[in-house]
N, C-alpha and C. Protein backbone atom coordinates (compact mmCIF):
# COMPACT_ATOMS: atom_id res chain seq x y z
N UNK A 1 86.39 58.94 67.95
CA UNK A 1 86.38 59.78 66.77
C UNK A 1 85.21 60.76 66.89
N UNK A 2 85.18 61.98 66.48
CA UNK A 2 84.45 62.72 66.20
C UNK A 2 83.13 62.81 65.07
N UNK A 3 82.42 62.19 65.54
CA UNK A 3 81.78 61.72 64.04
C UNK A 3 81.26 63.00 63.59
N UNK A 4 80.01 63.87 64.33
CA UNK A 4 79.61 65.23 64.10
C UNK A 4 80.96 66.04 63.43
N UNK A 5 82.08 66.32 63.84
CA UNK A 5 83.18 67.11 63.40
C UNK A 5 83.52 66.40 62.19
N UNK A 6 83.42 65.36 61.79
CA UNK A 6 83.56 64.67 60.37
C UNK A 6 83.07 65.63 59.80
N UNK A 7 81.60 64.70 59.70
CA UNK A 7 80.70 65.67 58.80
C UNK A 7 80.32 66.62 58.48
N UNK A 8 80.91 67.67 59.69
CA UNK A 8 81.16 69.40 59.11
C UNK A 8 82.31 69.61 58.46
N UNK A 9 83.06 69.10 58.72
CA UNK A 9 84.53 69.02 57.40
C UNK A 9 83.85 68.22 55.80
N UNK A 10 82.98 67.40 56.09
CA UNK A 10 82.66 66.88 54.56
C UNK A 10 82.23 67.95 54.25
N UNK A 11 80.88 68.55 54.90
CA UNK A 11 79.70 69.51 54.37
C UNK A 11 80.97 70.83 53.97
N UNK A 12 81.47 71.10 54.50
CA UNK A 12 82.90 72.39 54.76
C UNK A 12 83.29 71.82 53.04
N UNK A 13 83.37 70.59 52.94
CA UNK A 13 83.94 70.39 51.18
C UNK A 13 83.07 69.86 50.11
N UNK A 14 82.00 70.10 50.48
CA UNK A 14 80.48 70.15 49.55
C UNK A 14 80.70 68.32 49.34
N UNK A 15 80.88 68.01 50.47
CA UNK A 15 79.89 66.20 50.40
C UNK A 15 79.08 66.55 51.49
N UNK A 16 77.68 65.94 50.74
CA UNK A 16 76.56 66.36 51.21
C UNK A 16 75.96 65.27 51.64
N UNK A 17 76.66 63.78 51.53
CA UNK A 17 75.73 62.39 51.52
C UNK A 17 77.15 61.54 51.71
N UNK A 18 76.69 60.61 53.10
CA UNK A 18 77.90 59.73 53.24
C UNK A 18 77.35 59.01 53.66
N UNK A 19 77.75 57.30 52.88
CA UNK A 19 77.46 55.90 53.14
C UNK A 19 77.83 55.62 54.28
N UNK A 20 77.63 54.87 55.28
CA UNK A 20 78.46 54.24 56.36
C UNK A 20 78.15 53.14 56.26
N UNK A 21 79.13 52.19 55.96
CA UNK A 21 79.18 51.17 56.02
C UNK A 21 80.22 50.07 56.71
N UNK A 22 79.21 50.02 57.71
CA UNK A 22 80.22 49.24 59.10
C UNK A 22 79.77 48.27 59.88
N UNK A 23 80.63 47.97 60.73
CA UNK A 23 80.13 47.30 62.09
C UNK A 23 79.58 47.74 63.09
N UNK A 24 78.75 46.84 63.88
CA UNK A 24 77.81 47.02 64.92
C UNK A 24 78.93 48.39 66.03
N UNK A 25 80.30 48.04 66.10
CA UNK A 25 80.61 49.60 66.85
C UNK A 25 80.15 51.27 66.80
N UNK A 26 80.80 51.02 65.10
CA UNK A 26 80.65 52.17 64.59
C UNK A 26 79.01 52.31 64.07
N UNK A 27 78.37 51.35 64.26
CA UNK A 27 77.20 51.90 63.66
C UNK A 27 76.46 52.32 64.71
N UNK A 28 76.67 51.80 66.10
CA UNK A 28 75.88 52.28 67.03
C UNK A 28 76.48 53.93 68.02
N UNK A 29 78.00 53.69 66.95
CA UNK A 29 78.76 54.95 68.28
C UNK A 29 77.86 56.30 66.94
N UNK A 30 77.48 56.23 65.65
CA UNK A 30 76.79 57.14 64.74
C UNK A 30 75.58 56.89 65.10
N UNK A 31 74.41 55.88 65.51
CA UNK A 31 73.54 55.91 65.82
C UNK A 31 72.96 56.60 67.30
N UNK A 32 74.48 56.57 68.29
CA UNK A 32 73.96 57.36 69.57
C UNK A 32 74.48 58.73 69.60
N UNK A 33 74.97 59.24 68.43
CA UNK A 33 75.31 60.57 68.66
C UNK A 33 74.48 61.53 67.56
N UNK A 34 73.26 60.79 66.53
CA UNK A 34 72.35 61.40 66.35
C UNK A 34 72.91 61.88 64.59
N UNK A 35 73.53 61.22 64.14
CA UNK A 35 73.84 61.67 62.82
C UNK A 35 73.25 60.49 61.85
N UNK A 36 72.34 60.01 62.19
CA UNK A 36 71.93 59.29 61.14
C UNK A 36 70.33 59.33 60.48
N UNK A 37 70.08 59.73 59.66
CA UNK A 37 68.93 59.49 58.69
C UNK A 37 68.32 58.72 58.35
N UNK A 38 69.11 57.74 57.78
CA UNK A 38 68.53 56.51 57.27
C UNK A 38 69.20 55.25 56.96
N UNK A 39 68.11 54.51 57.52
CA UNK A 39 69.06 53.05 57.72
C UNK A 39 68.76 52.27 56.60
N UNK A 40 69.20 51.18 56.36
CA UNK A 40 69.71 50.20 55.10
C UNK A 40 70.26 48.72 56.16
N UNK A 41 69.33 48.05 56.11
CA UNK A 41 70.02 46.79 56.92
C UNK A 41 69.88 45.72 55.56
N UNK A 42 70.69 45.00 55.13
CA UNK A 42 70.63 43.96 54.67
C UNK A 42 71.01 42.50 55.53
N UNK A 43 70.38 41.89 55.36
CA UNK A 43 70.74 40.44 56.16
C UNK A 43 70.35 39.28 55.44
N UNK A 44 71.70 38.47 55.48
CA UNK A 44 71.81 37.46 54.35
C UNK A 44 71.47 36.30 55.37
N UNK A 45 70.77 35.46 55.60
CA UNK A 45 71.22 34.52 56.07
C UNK A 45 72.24 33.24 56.28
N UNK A 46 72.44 33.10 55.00
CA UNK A 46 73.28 31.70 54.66
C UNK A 46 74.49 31.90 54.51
N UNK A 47 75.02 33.58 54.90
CA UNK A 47 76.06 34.26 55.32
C UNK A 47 76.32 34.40 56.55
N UNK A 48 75.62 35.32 56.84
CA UNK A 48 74.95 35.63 58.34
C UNK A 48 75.37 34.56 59.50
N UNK A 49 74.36 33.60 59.08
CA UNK A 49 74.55 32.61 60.19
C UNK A 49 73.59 32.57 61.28
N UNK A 50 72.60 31.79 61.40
CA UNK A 50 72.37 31.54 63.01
C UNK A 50 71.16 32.34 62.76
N UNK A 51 70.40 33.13 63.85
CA UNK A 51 69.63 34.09 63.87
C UNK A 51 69.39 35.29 64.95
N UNK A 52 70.72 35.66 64.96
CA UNK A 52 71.18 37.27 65.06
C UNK A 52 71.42 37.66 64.01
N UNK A 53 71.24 39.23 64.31
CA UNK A 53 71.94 40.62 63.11
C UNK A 53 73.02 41.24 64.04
N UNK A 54 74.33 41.09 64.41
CA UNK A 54 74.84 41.63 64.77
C UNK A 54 75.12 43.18 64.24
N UNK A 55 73.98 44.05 64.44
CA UNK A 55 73.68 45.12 63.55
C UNK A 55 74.78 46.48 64.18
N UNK A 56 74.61 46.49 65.41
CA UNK A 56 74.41 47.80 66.39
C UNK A 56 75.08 46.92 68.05
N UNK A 57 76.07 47.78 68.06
CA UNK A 57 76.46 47.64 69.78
C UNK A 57 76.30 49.26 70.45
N UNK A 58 75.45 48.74 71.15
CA UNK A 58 75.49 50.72 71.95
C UNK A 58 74.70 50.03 72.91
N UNK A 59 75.08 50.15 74.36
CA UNK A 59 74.31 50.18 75.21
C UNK A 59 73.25 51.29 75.86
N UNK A 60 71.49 50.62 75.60
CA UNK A 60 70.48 51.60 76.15
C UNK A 60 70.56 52.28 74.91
N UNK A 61 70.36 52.14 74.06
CA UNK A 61 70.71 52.82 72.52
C UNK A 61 68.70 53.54 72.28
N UNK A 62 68.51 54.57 72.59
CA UNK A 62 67.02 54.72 72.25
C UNK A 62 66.76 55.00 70.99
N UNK A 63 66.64 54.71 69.91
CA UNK A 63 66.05 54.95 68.30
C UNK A 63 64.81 55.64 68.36
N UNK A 64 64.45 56.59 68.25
CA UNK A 64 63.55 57.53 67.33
C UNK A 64 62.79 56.61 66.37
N UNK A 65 61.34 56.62 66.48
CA UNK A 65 60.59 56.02 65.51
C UNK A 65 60.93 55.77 64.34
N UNK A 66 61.28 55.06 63.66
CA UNK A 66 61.39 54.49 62.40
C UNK A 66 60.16 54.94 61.63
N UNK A 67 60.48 55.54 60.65
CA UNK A 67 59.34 56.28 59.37
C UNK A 67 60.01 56.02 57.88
N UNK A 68 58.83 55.88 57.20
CA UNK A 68 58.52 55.19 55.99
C UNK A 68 59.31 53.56 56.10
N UNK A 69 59.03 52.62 57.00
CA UNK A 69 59.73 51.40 56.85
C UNK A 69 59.21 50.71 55.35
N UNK A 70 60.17 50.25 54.72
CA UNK A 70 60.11 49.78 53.44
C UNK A 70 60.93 47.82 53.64
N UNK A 71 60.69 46.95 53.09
CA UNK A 71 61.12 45.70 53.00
C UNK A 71 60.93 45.39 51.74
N UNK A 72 62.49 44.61 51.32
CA UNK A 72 62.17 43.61 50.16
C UNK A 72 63.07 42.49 50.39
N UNK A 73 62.51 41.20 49.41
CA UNK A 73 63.11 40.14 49.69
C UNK A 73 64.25 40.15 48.22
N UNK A 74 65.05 39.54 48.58
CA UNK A 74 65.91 39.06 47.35
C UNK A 74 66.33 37.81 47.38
N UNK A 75 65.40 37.15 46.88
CA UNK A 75 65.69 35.15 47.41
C UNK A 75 65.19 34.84 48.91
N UNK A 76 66.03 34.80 49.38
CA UNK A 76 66.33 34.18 50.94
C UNK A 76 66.85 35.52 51.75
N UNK A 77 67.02 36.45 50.82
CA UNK A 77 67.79 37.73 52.06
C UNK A 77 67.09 38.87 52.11
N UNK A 78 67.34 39.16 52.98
CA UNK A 78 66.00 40.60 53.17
C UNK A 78 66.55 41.94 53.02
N UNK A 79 66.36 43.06 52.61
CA UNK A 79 66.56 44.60 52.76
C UNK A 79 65.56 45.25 53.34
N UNK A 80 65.96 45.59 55.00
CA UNK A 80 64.58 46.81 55.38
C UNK A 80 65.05 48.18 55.16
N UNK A 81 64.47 49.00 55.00
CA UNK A 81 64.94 50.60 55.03
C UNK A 81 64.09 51.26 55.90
N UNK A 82 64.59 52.17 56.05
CA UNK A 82 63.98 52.94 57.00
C UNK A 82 64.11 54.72 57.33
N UNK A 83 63.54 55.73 57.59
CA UNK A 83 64.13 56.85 58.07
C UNK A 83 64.18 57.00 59.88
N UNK A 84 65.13 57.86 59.88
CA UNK A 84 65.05 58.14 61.62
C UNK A 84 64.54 59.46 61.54
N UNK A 85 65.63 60.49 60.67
CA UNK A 85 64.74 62.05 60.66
C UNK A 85 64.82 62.38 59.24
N UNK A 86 64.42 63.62 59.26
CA UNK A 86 64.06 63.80 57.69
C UNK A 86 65.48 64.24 57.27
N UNK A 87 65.25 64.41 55.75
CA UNK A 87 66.69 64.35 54.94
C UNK A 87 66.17 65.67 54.16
C-alpha cells in the first residue's frame, strides 16, 4: 500500500490527523517510510502476555530520536508517548 499517497489524498480532503491503529506490520511498514510523528504504545500486561511488545516488525528499522518521551501508569499497564518529528 501506498501509505505517503494515502495521506496526500486525506490532506487533498482536509484530514489533517490520522490515528493508526495496528499491528506490528503495518506499524513498522509507516514507521520505515517516515510518516509518523508520534507514537502512543500502550501495553497491558495481563493481556499482553509474557514479556514482549509485539509492537513493530521492520527489519533494521532505524528510529530517529525519540523527543518529549512522556510515561504513565494505569494500574499494572503502562502508556509511553513519544515524538519522532515535529507536528
Amino acid at each position: 500500500m501506498d501509505l505517503p499517497g494515502v495521506l496526500a489524498e486525506l490532506g487533498r480532503r482536509e484530514i489533517l490527523s490520522v490515528l493508526l491503529e495496528a499491528g506490528p506490520t503495518l506499524n513498522g511498514a509507516a514507521l520505515a517510510v517516515g510518516i509518523v510523528h508520534k507514537l502512543v504504545l500502550f501495553y497491558a500486561p495481563k493481556i499482553a502476555g509474557g514479556n514482549r511488545v509485539p509492537f513493530v516488525h521492520a527489519p533494521k528499522l532505524g528510529l530517529p530520536p525519540l523527543r518529549d518521551l512522556r510515561t504513565q501508569q494505569f494500574g499494572p499497564d503502562l502508556a509511553i508517548e513519544a515524538y519522532l518529528q515535529g507536528v
